[in-house]
C-alpha atoms as a PDB file:
ATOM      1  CA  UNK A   1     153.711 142.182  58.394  1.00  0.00           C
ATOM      2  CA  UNK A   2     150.349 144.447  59.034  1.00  0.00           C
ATOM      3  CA  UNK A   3     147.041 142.055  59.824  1.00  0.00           C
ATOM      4  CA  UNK A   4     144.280 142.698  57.663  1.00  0.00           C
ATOM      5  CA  UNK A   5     142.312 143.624  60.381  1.00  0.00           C
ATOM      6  CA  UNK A   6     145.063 146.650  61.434  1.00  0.00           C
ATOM      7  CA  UNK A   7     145.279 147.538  57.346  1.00  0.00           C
ATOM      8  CA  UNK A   8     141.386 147.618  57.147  1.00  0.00           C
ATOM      9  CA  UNK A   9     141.532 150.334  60.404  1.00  0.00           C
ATOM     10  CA  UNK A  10     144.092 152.112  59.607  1.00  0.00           C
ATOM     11  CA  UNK A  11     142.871 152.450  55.996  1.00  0.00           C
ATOM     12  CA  UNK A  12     139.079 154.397  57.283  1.00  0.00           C
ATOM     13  CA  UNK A  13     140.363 155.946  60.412  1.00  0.00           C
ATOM     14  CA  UNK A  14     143.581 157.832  59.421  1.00  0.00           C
ATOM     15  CA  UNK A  15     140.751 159.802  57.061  1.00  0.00           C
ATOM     16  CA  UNK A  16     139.667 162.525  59.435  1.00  0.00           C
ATOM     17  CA  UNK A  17     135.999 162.773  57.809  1.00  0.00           C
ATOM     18  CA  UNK A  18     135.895 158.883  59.236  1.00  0.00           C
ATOM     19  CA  UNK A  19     137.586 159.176  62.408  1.00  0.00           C
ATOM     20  CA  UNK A  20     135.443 162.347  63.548  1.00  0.00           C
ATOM     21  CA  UNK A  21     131.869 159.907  63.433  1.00  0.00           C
ATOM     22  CA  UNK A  22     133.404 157.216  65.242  1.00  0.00           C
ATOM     23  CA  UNK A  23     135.299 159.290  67.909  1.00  0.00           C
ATOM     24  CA  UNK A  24     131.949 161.561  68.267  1.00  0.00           C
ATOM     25  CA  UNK A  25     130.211 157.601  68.925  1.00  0.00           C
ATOM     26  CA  UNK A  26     132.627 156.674  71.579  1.00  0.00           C
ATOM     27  CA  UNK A  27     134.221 159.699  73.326  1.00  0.00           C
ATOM     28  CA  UNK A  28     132.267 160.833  76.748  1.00  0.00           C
ATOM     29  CA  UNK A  29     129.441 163.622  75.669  1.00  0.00           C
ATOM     30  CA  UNK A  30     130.956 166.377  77.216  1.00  0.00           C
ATOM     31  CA  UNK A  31     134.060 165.873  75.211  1.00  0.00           C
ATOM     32  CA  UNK A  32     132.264 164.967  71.979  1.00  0.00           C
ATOM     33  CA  UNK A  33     130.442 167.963  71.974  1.00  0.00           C
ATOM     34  CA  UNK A  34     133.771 170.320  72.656  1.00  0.00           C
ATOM     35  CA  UNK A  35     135.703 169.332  70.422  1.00  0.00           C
ATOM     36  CA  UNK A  36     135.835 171.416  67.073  1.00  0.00           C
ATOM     37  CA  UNK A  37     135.269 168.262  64.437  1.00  0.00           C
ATOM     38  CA  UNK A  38     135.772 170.469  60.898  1.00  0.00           C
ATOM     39  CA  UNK A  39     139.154 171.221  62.135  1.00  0.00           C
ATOM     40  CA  UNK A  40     139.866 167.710  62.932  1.00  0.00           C
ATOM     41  CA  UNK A  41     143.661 166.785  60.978  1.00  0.00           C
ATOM     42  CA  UNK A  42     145.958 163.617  61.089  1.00  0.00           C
ATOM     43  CA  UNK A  43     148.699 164.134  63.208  1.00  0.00           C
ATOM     44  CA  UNK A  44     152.437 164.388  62.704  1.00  0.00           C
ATOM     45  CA  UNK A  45     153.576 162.964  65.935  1.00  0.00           C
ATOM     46  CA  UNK A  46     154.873 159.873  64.330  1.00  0.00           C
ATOM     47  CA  UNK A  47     157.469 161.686  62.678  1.00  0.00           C
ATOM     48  CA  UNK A  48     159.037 163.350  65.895  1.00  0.00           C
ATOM     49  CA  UNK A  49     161.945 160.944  66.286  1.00  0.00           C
ATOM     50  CA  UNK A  50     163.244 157.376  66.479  1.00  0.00           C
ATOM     51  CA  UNK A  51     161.862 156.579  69.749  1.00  0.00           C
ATOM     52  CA  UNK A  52     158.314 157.356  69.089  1.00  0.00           C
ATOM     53  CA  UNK A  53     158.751 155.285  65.570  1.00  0.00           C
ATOM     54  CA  UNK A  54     159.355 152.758  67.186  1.00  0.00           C
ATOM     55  CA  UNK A  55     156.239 152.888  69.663  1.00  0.00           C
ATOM     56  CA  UNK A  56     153.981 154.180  67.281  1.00  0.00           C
ATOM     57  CA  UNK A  57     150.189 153.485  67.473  1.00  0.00           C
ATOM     58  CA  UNK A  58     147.595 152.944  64.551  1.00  0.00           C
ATOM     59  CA  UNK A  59     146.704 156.670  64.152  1.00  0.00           C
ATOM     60  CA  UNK A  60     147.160 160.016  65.501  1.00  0.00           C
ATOM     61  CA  UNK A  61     144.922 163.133  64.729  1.00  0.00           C
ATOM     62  CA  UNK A  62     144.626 166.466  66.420  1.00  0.00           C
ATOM     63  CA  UNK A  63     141.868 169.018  67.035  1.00  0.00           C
ATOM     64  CA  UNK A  64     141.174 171.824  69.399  1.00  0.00           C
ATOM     65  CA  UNK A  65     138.856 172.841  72.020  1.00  0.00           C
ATOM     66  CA  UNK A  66     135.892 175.225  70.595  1.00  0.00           C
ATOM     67  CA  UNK A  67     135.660 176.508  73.887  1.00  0.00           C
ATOM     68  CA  UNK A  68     139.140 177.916  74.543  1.00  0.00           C
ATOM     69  CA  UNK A  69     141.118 176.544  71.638  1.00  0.00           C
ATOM     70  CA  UNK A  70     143.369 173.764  73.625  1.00  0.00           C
ATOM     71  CA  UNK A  71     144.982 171.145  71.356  1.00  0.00           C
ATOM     72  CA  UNK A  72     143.980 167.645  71.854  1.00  0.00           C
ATOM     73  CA  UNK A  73     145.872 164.747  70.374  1.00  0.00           C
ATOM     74  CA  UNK A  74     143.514 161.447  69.901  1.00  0.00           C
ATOM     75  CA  UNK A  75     145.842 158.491  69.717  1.00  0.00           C
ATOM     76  CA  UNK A  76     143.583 155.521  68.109  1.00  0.00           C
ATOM     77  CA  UNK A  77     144.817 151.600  68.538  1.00  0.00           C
ATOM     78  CA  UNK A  78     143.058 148.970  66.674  1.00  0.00           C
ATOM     79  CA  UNK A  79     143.789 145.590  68.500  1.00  0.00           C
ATOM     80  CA  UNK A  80     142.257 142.301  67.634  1.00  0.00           C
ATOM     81  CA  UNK A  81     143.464 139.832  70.372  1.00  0.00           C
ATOM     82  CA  UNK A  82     141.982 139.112  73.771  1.00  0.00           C
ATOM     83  CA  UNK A  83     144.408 139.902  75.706  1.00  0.00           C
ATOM     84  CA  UNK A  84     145.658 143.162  77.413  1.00  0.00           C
ATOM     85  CA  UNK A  85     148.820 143.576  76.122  1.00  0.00           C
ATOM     86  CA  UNK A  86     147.740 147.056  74.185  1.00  0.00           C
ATOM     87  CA  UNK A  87     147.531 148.662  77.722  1.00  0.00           C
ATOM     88  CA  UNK A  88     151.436 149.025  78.068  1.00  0.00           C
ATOM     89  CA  UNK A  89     151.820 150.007  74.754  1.00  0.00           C
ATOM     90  CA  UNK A  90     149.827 152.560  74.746  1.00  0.00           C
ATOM     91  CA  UNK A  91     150.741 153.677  77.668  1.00  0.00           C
ATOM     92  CA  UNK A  92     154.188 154.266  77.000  1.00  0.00           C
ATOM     93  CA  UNK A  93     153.149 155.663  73.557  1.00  0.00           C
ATOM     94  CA  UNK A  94     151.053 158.166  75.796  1.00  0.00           C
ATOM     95  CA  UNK A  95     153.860 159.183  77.801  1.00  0.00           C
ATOM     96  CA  UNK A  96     156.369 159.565  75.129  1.00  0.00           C
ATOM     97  CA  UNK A  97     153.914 161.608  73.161  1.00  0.00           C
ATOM     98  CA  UNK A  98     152.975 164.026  76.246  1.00  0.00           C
ATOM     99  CA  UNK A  99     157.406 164.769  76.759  1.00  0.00           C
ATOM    100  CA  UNK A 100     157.722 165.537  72.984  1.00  0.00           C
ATOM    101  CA  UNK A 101     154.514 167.576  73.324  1.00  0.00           C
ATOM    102  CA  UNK A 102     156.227 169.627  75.979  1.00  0.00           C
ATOM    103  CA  UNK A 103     159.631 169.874  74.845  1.00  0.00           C
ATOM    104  CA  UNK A 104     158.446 171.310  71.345  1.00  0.00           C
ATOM    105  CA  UNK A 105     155.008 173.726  72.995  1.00  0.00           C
ATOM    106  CA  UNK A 106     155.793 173.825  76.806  1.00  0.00           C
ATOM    107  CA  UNK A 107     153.282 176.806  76.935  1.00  0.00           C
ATOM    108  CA  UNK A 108     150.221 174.617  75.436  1.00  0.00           C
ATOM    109  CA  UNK A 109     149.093 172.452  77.304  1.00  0.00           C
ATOM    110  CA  UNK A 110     147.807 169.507  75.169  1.00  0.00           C
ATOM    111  CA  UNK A 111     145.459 166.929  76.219  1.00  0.00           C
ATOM    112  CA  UNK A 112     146.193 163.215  74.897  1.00  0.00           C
ATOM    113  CA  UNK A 113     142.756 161.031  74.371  1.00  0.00           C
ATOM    114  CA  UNK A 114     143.652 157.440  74.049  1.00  0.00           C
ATOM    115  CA  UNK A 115     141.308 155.629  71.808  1.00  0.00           C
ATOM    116  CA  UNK A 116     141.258 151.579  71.640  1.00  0.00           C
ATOM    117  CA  UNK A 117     139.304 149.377  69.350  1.00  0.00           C
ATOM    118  CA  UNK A 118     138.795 145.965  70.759  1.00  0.00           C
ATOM    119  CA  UNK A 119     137.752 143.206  68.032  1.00  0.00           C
ATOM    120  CA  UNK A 120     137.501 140.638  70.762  1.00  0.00           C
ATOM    121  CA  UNK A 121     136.687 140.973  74.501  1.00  0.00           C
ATOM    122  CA  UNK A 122     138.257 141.673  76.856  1.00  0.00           C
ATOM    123  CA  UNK A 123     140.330 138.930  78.845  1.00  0.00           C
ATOM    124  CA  UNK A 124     138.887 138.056  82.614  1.00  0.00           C
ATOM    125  CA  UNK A 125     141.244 139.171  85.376  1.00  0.00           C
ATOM    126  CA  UNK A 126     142.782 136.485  87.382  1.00  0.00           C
ATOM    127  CA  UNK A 127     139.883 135.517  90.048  1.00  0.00           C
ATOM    128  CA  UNK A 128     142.820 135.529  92.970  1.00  0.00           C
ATOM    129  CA  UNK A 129     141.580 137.372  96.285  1.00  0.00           C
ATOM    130  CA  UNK A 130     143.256 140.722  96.984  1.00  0.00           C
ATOM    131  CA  UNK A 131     144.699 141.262 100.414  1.00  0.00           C
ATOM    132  CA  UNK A 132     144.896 145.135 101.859  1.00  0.00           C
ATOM    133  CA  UNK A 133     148.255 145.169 100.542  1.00  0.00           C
ATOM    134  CA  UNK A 134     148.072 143.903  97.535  1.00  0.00           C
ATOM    135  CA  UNK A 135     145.259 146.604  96.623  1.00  0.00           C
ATOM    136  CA  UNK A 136     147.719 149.563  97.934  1.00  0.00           C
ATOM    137  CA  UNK A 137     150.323 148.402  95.911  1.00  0.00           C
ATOM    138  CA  UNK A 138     147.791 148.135  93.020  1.00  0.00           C
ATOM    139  CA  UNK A 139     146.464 151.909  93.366  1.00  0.00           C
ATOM    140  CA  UNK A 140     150.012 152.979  93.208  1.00  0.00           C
ATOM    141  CA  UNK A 141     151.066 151.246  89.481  1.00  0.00           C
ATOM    142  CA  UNK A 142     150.757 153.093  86.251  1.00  0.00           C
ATOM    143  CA  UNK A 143     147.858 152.881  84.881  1.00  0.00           C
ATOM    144  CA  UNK A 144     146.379 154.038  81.140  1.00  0.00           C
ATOM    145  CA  UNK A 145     142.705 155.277  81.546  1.00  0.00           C
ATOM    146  CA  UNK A 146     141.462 155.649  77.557  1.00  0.00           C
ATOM    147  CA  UNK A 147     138.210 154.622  76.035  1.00  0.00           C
ATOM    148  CA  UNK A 148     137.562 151.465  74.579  1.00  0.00           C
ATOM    149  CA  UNK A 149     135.698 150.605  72.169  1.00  0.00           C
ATOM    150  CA  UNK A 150     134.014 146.644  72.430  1.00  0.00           C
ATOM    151  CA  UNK A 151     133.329 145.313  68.939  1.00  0.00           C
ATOM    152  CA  UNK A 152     131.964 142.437  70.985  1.00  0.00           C
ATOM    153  CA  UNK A 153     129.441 144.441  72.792  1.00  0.00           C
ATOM    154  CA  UNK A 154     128.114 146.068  69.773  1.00  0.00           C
ATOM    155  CA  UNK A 155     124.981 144.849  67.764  1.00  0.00           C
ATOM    156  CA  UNK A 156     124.997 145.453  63.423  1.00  0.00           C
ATOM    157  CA  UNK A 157     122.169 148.001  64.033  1.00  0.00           C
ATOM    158  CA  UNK A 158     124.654 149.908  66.329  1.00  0.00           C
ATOM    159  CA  UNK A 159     127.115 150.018  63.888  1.00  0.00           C
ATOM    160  CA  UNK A 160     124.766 151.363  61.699  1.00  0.00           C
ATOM    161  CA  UNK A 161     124.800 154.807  63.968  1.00  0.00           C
ATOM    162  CA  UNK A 162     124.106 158.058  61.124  1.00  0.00           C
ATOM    163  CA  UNK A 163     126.826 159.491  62.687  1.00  0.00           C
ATOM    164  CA  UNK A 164     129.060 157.238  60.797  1.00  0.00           C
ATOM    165  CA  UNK A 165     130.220 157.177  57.344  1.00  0.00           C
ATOM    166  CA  UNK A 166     129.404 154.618  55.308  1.00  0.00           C
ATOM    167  CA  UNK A 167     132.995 153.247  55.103  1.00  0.00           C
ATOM    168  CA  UNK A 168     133.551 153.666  58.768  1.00  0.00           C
ATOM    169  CA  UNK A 169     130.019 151.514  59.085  1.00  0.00           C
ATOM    170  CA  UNK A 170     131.349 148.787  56.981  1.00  0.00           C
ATOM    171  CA  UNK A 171     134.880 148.736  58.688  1.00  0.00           C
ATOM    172  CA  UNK A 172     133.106 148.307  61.996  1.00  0.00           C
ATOM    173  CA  UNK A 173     130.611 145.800  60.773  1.00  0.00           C
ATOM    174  CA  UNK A 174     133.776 143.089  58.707  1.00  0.00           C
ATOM    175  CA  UNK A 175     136.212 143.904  61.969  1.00  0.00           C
ATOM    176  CA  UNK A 176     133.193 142.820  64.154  1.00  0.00           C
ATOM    177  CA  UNK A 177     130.445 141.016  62.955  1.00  0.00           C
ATOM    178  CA  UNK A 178     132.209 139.101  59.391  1.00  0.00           C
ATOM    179  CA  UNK A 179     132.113 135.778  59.887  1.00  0.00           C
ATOM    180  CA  UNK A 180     135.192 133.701  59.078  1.00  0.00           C
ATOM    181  CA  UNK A 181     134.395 130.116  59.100  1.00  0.00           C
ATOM    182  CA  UNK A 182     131.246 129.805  56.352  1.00  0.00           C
ATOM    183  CA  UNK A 183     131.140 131.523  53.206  1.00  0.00           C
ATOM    184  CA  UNK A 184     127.892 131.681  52.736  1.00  0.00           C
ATOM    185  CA  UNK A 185     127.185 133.264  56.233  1.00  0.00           C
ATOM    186  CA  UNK A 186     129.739 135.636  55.205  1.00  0.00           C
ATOM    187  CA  UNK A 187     128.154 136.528  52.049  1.00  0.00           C
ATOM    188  CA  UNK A 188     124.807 136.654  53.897  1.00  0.00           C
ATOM    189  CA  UNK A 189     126.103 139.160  56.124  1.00  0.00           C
ATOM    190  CA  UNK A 190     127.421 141.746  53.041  1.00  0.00           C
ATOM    191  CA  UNK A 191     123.844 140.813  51.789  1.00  0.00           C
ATOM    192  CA  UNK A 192     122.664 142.906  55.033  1.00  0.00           C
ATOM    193  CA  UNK A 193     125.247 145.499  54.540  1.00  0.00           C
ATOM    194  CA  UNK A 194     123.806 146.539  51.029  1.00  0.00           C
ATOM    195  CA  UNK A 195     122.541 150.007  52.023  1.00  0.00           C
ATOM    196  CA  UNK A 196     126.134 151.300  53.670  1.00  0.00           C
ATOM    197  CA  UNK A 197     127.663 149.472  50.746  1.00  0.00           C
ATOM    198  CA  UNK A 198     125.789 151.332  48.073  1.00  0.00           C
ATOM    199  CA  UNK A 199     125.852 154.682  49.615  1.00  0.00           C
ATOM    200  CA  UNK A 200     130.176 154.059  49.841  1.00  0.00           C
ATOM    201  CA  UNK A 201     130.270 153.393  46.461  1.00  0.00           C
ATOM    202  CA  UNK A 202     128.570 156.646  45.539  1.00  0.00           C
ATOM    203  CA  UNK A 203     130.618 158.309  48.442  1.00  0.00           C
ATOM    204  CA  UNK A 204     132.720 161.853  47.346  1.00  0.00           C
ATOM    205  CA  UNK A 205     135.703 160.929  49.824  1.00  0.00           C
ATOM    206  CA  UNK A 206     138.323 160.408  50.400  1.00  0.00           C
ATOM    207  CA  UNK A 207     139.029 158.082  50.170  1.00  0.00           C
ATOM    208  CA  UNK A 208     137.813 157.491  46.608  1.00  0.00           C
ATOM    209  CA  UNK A 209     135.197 154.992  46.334  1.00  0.00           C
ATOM    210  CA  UNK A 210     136.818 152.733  44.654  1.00  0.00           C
ATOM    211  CA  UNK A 211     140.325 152.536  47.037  1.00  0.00           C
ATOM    212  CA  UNK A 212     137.626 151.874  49.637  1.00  0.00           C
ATOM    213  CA  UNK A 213     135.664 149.221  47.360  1.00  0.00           C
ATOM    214  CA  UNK A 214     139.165 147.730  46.964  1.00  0.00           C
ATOM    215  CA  UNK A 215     139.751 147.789  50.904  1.00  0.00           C
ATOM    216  CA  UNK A 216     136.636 146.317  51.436  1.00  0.00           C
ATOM    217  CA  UNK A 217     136.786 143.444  48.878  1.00  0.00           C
ATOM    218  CA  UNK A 218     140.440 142.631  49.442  1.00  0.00           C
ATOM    219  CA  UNK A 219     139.657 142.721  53.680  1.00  0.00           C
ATOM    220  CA  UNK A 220     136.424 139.876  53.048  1.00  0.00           C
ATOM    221  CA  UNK A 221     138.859 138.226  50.633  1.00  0.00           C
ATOM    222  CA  UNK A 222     141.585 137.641  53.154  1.00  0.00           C
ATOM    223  CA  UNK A 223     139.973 136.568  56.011  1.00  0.00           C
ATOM    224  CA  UNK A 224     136.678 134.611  54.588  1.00  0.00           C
ATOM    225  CA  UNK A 225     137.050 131.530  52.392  1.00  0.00           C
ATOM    226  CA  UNK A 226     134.652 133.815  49.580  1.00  0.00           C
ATOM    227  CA  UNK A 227     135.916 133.400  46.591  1.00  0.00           C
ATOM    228  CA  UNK A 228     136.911 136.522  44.122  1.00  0.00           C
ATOM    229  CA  UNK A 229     133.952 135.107  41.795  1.00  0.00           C
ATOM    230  CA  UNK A 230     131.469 134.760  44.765  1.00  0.00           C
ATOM    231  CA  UNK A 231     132.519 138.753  45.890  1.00  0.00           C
ATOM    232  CA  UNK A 232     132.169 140.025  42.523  1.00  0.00           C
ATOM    233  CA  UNK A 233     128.604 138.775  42.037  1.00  0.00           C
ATOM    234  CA  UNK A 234     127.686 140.144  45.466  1.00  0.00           C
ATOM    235  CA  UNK A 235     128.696 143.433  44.945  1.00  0.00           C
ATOM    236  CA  UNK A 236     127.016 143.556  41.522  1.00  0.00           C
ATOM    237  CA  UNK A 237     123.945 142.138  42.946  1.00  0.00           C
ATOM    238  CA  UNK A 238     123.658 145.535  44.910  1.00  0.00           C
ATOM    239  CA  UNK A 239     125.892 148.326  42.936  1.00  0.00           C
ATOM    240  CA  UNK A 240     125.051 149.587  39.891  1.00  0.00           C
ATOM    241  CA  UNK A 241     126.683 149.386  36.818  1.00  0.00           C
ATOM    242  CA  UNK A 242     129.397 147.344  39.155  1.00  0.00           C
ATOM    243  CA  UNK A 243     132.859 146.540  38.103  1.00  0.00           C
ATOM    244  CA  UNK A 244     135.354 144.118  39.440  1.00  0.00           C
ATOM    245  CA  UNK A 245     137.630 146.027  41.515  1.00  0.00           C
ATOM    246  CA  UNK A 246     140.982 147.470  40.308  1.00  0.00           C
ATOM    247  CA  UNK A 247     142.808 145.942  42.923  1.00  0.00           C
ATOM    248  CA  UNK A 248     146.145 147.949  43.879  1.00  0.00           C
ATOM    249  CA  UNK A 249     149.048 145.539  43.248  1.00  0.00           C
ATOM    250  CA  UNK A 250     149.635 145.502  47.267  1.00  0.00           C
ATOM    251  CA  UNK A 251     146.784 143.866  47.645  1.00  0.00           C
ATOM    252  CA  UNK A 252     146.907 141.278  44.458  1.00  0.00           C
ATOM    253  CA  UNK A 253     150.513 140.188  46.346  1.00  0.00           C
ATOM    254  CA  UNK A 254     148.312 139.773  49.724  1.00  0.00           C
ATOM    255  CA  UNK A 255     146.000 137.952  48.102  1.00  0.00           C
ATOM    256  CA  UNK A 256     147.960 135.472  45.967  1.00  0.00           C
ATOM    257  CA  UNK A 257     150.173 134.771  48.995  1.00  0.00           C
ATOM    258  CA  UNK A 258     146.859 134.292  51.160  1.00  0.00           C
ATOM    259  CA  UNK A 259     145.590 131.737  48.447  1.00  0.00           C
ATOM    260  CA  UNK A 260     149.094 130.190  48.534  1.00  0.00           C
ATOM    261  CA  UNK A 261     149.149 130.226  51.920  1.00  0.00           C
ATOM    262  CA  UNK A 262     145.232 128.342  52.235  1.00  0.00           C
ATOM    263  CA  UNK A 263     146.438 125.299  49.181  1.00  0.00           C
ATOM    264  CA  UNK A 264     149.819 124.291  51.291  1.00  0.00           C
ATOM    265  CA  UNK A 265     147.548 124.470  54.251  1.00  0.00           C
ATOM    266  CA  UNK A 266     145.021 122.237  53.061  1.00  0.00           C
ATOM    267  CA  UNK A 267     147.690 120.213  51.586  1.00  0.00           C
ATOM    268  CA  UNK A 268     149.404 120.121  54.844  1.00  0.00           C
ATOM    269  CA  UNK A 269     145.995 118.612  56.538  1.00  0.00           C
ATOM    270  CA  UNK A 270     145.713 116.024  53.987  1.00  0.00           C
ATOM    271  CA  UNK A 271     148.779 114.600  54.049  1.00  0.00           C
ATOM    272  CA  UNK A 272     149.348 114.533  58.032  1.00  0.00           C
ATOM    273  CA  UNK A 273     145.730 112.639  58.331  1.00  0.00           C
ATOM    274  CA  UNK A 274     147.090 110.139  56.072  1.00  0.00           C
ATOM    275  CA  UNK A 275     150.141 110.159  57.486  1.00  0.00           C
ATOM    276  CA  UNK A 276     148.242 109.085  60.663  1.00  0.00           C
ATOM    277  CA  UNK A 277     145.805 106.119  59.118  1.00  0.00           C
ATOM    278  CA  UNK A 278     149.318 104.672  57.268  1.00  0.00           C
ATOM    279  CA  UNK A 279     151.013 104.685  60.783  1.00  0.00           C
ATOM    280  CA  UNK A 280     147.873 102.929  62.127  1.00  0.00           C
ATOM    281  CA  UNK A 281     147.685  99.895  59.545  1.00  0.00           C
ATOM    282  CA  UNK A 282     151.761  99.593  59.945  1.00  0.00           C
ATOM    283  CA  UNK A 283     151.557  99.102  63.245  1.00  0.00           C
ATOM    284  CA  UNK A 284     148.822  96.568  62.686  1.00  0.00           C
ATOM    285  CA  UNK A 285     150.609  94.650  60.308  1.00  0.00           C
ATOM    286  CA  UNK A 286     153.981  95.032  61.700  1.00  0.00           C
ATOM    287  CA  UNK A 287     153.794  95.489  65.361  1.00  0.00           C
ATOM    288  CA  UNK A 288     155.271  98.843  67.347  1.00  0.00           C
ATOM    289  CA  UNK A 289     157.532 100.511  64.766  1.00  0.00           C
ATOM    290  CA  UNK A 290     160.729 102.065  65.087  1.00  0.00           C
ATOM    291  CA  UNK A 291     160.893 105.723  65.668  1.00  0.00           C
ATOM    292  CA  UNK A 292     163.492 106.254  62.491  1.00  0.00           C
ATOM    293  CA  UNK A 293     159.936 104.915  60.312  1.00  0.00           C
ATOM    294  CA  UNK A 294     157.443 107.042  62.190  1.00  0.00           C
ATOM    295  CA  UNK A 295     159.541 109.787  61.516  1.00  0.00           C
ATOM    296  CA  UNK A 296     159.456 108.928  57.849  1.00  0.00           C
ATOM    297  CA  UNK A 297     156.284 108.423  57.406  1.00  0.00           C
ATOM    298  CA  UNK A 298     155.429 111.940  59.349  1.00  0.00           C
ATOM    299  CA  UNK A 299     157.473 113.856  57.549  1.00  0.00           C
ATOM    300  CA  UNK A 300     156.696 111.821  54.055  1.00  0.00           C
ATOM    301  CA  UNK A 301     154.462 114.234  51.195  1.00  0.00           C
ATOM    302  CA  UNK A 302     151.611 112.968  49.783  1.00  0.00           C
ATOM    303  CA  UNK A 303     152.882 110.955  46.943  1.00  0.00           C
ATOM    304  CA  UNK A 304     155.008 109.136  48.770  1.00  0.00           C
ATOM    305  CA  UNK A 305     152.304 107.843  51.176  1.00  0.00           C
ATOM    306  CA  UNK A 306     150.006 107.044  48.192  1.00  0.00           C
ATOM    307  CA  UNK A 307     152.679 104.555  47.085  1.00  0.00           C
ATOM    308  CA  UNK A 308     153.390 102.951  50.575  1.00  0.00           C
ATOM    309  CA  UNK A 309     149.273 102.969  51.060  1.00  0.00           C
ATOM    310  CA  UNK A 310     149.344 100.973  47.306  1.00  0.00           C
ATOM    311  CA  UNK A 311     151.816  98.269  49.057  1.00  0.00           C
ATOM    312  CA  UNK A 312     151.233  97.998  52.935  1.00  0.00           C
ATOM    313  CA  UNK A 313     148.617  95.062  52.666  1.00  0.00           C
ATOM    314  CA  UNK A 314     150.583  93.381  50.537  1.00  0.00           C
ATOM    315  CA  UNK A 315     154.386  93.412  51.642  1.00  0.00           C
ATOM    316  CA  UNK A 316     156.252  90.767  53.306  1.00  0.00           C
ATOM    317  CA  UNK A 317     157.809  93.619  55.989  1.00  0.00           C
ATOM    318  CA  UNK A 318     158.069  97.135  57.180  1.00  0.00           C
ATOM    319  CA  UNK A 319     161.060  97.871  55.052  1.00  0.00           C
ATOM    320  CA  UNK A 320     159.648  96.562  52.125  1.00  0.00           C
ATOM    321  CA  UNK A 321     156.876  99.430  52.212  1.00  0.00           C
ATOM    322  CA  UNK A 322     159.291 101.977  53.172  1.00  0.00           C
ATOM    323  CA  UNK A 323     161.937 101.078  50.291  1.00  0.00           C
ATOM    324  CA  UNK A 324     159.407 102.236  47.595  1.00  0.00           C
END
């Protein structure tokens, strides 16, 4: 199953209109300025053949060359780990891509632009020390050179760059700067985010305003503790004549199982922490316990250690607790 962060991306950046501001942000100059943006299209490459599927990256687009008309294919990854992983992967996307490139138009040649979003940094290479050899062997591995793109690095006010759309803005802004752990902070943030909000809303597309209204809402809704109500008020605090969102029924399912998800989770906290304070006061009554009654008690829900709570000050032994 697709992370909200990857459905957000994917969602703005497979919309050519989108992708064109934030590849003209991050691409070298030189190539920004080459590149013929109107005739900017989303690829097809993912629909070559099975083992391409099976590598396939976020989004593909293609353009050409306003100076001599070459074809370039941008290949754009979201990723929102630390690690490195997405270098392989890409990589090997890259190469596959390049062969089917040349088996179907060995006469073009076609430039492949790797594009990676990073929602966290980078991870630290290893601090070992590097010996003469070591570095030879080094220079002589496969290696991916794309651009990447550091949400990390980035402030709100560059994200606010005119050469984005107001969509792309706001993708950039809840991928990177959204926090997750206080709802109010959260709903401070989209307070700050009014003016790319509003002008969205009255956006022509595509993608309509209100699919990306619906993105928007359903992306703060999955990975913030905001509640629907809270969202609702914020938007209509800064849209007018604001509706709630017709949610598409995708995102309803993603949402209910989300809230499902949050109640057995709290549930599942509750119950373990008393879990721990009932194995504490047996043990103080009762002396080391058998593992067969830890395990019972760990694995116990919360009704059950409500009722052995109501009796283990008062019961004559351990398995007089336990038998309720």
């Amino acid at each position: 199953m697709q992370a909200p962060h990857d459905r957000l991306f994917q969602f703005t950046f497979r919309h050519p209109r989108l992708a064109a501001g934030w590849l003209r942000v991050c691409l070298p100059a030189v190539l920004a300025a080459a590149v013929d943006w109107p005739g900017l299209t989303l690829a097809q490459d993912r629909l070559v053949g099975p083992r391409l599927r099976r590598n396939d990256l976020d989004v593909a687009l293609q353009a050409r060359l306003r100076v001599d008309s070459r074809s370039v294919r941008f290949v754009l990854e979201h990723h929102s780990g630390s690690s490195d992983i997405w270098e392989p992967q890409q990589l090997r996307y890259v190469v596959l891509l390049r062969r089917v490139l040349w088996k179907h138009g060995p006469g073009e040649a076609t430039w492949v632009v790797p594009v990676v979003l990073l929602q966290r940094p980078r991870a630290a290479p290893p601090s070992t020390a590097t010996g003469e050899l070591d570095q030879a062997l080094a220079d002589l591995q496969p290696q991916l050179r794309a651009v990447v793109y550091e949400l990390g690095a980035t402030t709100e006010s560059d994200l606010l760059d005119p050469r984005l759309l107001p969509l792309a803005q706001l993708t950039l802004l809840c991928l990177g700067h959204l926090p997750t752990d206080d709802p109010a902070a959260a709903l401070a943030a989209l307070d700050r985010w009014a003016t790319p909000l509003r002008a969205m809303a009255s956006d022509e597309g595509p993608p309509h305003p209100d699919d990306a209204l619906d993105a928007i809402a359903c992306y703060v809704l999955e990975v913030t503790e905001v509640t629907e109500e809270q969202l609702h008020m914020a938007f209509a605090k800064h849209l007018d004549h604001y509706e709630p969102t017709r949610m598409t029924t995708a995102n309803k399912l993603r949402l209910e199982g989300r809230l499902q998800g949050r109640m057995e989770g709290k549930a599942e906290g509750k119950a373990e922490g008393k879990a721990e304070a009932l194995l504490h006061l047996l043990q103080r009554r009762f002396g080391p316990l058998p593992a067969a009654a830890s395990q019972r008690v760990a694995a116990a829900s919360l009704a059950e250690l409500d009722a052995w709570f109501d009796t283990v000050l008062d019961a004559p032994s351990l398995d007089a607790v336990l038998r309720r």
